[in-house]
Protein backbone atom coordinates (compact mmCIF):
# COMPACT_ATOMS: atom_id res chain seq x y z
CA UNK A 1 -201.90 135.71 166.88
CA UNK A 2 -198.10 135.87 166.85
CA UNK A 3 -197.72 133.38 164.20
CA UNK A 4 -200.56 135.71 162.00
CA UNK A 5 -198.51 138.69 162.69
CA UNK A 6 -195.24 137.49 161.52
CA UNK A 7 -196.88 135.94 158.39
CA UNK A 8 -198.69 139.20 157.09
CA UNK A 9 -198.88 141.69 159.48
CA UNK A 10 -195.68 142.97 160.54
CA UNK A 11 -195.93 146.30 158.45
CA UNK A 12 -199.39 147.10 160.05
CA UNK A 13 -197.79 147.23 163.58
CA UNK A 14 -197.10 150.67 164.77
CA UNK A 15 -193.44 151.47 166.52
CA UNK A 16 -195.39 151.07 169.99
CA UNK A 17 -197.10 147.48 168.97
CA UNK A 18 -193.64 146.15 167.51
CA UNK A 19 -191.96 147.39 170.23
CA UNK A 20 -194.45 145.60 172.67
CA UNK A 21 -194.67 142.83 170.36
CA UNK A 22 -191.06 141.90 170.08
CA UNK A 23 -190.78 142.07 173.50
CA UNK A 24 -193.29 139.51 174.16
CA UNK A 25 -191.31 137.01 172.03
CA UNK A 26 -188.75 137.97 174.07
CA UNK A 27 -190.33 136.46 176.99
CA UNK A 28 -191.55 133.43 175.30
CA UNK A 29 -187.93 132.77 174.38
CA UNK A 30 -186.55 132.90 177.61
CA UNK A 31 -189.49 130.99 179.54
CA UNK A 32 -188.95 128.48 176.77
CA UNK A 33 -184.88 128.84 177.64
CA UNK A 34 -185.76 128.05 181.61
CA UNK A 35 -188.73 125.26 181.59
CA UNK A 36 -187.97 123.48 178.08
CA UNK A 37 -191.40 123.42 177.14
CA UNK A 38 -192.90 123.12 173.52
CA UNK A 39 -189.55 124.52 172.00
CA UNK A 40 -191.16 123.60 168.41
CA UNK A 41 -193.95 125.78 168.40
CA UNK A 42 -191.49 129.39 168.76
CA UNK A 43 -188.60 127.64 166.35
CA UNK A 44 -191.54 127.68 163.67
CA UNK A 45 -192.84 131.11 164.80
CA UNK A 46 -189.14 132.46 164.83
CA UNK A 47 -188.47 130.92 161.00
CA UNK A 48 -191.87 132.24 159.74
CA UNK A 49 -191.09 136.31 161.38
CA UNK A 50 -186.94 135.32 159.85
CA UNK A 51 -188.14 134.89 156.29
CA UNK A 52 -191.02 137.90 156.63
CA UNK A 53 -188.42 140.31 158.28
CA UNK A 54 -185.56 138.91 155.17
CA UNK A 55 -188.17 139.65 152.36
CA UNK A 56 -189.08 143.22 153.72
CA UNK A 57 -185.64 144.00 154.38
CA UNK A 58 -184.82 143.57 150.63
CA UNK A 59 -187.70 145.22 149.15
CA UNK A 60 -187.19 147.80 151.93
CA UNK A 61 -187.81 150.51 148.98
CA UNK A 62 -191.27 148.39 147.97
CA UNK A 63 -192.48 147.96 151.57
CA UNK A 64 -193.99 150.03 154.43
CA UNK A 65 -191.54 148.90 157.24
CA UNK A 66 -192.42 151.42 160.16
CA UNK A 67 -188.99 152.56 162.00
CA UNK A 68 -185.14 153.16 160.89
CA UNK A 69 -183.83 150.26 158.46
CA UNK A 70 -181.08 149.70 161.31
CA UNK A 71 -183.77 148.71 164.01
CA UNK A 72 -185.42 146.15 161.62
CA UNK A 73 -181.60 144.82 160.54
CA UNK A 74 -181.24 144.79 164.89
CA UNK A 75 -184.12 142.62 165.35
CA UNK A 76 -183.58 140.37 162.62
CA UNK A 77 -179.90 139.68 164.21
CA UNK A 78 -182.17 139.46 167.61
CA UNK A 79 -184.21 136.97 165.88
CA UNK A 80 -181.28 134.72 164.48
CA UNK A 81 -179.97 134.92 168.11
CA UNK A 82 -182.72 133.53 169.42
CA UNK A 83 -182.75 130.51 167.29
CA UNK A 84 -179.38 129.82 167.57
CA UNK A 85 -180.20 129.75 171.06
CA UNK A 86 -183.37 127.07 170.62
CA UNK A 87 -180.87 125.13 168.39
CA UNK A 88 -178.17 124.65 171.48
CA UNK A 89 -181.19 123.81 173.35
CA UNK A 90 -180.70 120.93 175.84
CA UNK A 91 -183.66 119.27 176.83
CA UNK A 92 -183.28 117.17 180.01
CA UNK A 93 -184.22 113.84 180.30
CA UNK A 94 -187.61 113.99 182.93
CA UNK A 95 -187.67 111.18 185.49
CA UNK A 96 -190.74 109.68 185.07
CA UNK A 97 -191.01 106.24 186.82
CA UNK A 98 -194.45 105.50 185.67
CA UNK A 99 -195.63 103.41 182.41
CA UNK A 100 -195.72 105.32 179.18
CA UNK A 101 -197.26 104.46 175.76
CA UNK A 102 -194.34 101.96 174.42
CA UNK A 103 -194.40 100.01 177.79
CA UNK A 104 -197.84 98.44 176.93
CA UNK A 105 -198.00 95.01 175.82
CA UNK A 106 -198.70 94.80 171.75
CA UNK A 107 -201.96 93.42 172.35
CA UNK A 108 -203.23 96.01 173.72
CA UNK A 109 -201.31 98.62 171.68
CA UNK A 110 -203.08 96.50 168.63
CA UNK A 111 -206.38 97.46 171.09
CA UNK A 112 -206.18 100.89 170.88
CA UNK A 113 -205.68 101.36 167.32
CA UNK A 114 -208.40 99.48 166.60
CA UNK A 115 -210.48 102.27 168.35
CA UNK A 116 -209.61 104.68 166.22
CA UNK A 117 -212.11 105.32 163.31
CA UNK A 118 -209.63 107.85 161.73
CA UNK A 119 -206.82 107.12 159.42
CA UNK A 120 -204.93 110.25 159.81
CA UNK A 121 -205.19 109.10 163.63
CA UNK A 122 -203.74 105.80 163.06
CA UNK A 123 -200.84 107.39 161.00
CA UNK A 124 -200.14 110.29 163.30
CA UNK A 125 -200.01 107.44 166.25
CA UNK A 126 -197.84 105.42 164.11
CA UNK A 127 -195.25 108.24 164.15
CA UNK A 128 -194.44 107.77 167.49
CA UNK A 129 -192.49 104.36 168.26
CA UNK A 130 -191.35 102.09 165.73
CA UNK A 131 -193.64 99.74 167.36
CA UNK A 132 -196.54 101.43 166.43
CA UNK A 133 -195.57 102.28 163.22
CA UNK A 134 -195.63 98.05 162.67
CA UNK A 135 -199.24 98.11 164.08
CA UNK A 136 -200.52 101.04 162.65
CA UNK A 137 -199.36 99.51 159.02
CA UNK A 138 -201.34 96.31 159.53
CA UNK A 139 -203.33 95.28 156.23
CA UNK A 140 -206.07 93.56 159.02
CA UNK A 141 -206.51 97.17 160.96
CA UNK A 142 -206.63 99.38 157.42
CA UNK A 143 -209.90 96.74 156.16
CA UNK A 144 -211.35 96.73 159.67
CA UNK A 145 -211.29 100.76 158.92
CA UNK A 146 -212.48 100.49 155.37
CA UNK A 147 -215.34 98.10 156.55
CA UNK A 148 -216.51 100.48 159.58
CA UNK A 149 -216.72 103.18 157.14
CA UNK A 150 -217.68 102.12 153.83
CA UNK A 151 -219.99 99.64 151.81
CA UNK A 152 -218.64 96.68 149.93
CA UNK A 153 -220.34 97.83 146.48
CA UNK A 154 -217.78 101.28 147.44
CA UNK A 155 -214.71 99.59 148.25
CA UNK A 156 -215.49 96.88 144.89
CA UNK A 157 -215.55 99.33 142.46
CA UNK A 158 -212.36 101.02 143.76
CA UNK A 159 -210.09 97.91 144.52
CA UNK A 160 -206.46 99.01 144.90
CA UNK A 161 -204.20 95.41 144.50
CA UNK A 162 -200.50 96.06 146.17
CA UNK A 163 -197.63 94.88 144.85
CA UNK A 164 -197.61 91.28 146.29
CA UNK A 165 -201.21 91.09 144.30
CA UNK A 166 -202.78 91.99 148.02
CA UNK A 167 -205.45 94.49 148.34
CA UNK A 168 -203.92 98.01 150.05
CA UNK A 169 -206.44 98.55 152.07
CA UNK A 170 -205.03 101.62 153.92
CA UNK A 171 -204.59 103.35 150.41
CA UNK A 172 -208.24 102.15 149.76
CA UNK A 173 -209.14 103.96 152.97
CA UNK A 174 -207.77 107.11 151.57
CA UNK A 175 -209.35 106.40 147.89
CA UNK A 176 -212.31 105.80 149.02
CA UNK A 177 -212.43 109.20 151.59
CA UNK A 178 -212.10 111.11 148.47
CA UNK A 179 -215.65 109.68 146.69
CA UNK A 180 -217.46 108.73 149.96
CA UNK A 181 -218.24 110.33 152.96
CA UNK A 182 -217.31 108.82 155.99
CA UNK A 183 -219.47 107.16 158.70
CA UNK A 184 -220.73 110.20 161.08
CA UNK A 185 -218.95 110.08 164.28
CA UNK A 186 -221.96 110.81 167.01
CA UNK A 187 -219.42 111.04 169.50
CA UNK A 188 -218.09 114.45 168.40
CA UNK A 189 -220.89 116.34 168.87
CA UNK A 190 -221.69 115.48 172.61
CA UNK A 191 -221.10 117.97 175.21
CA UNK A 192 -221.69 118.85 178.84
CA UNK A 193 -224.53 121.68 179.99
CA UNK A 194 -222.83 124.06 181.18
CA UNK A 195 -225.44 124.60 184.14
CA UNK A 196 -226.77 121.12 184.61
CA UNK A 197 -223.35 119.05 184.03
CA UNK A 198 -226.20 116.75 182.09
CA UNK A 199 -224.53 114.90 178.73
């Protein structure tokens, strides 16, 4: 809702609601300050109000901005404060003595991308070590995928040869999304009853 309101709605709000409103994001900032968490998610909602406050600003002539010019030209400056402040943000270190992610043996790291029956999933996975950006760039896993999801006929009439003369299958994968459906996944569309806690 804040992110929608900094996008398009800013010269809706009423002097009440932006007073209200900018004093919420004050308190996100500052629990964000103390516990450190998600700092990502109010940098991007800080840039997108920045660049909507910048653009009304200028066209302040063109543009219902409700309130003095000087109290929109305060916030902004309250605005670039607060980023400034996110950007000197020092995240500390958490002591965690337990196994993470990278700690698994590749085997089984190789395992669990095999599970997945997504490609975005597989790449968004592979973003996280260097390690599993190796796995998730196997030729073996990306036909595994294409085989799960598609027919040979499909995947022979769209053959995508890399430059070692090797098929790409993960660009295959990603061809072939674009003329076939994928296989339906069941899985997504099983829930709990809310009164009977019966699958």
């Amino acid at each position: 809702l804040l992110q929608l309101i900094a996008k398009s709605q800013l010269t809706s709000l009423s002097g009440a609601a932006q007073k209200n409103y900018f004093n919420i994001l004050d308190k996100i900032v500052q629990k964000v300050m103390e516990d450190q968490y998600n700092p990502r998610l109010i940098k991007d909602l800080l840039q997108d109000l920045s660049s909507t406050l910048c653009i009304l600003i200028r066209g302040v002539g063109k543009s219902v901005l409700v309130g003095n010019i000087n109290i929109w030209i305060c916030r902004l400056e309250t605005i670039l404060l607060w980023q400034q402040q996110l950007k000197n943000l020092q995240m500390n270190k958490q002591v965690n003595n337990g196994l993470t992610l990278s700690d698994l043996p590749l085997h089984m790291l190789n395992n669990i991308l095999y599970r997945f029956s997504d490609g975005w999933d597989i790449i968004t996975l592979g973003q996280v070590t260097p390690t599993l950006y190796m796995l998730s760039e196997d030729r073996q896993l990306w036909k595994k995928l294409c085989q799960y999801h598609f027919a040979e006929k499909q995947f022979c009439r769209h053959l995508i040869p890399s430059e070692k003369g090797h098929i790409d299958w993960k660009l295959m994968y990603f061809a072939l999304q674009k003329y076939y459906p994928i296989k339906e996944q069941y899985g997504d569309t099983l829930h709990f009853c809310r009164h009977c806690s019966i699958l």
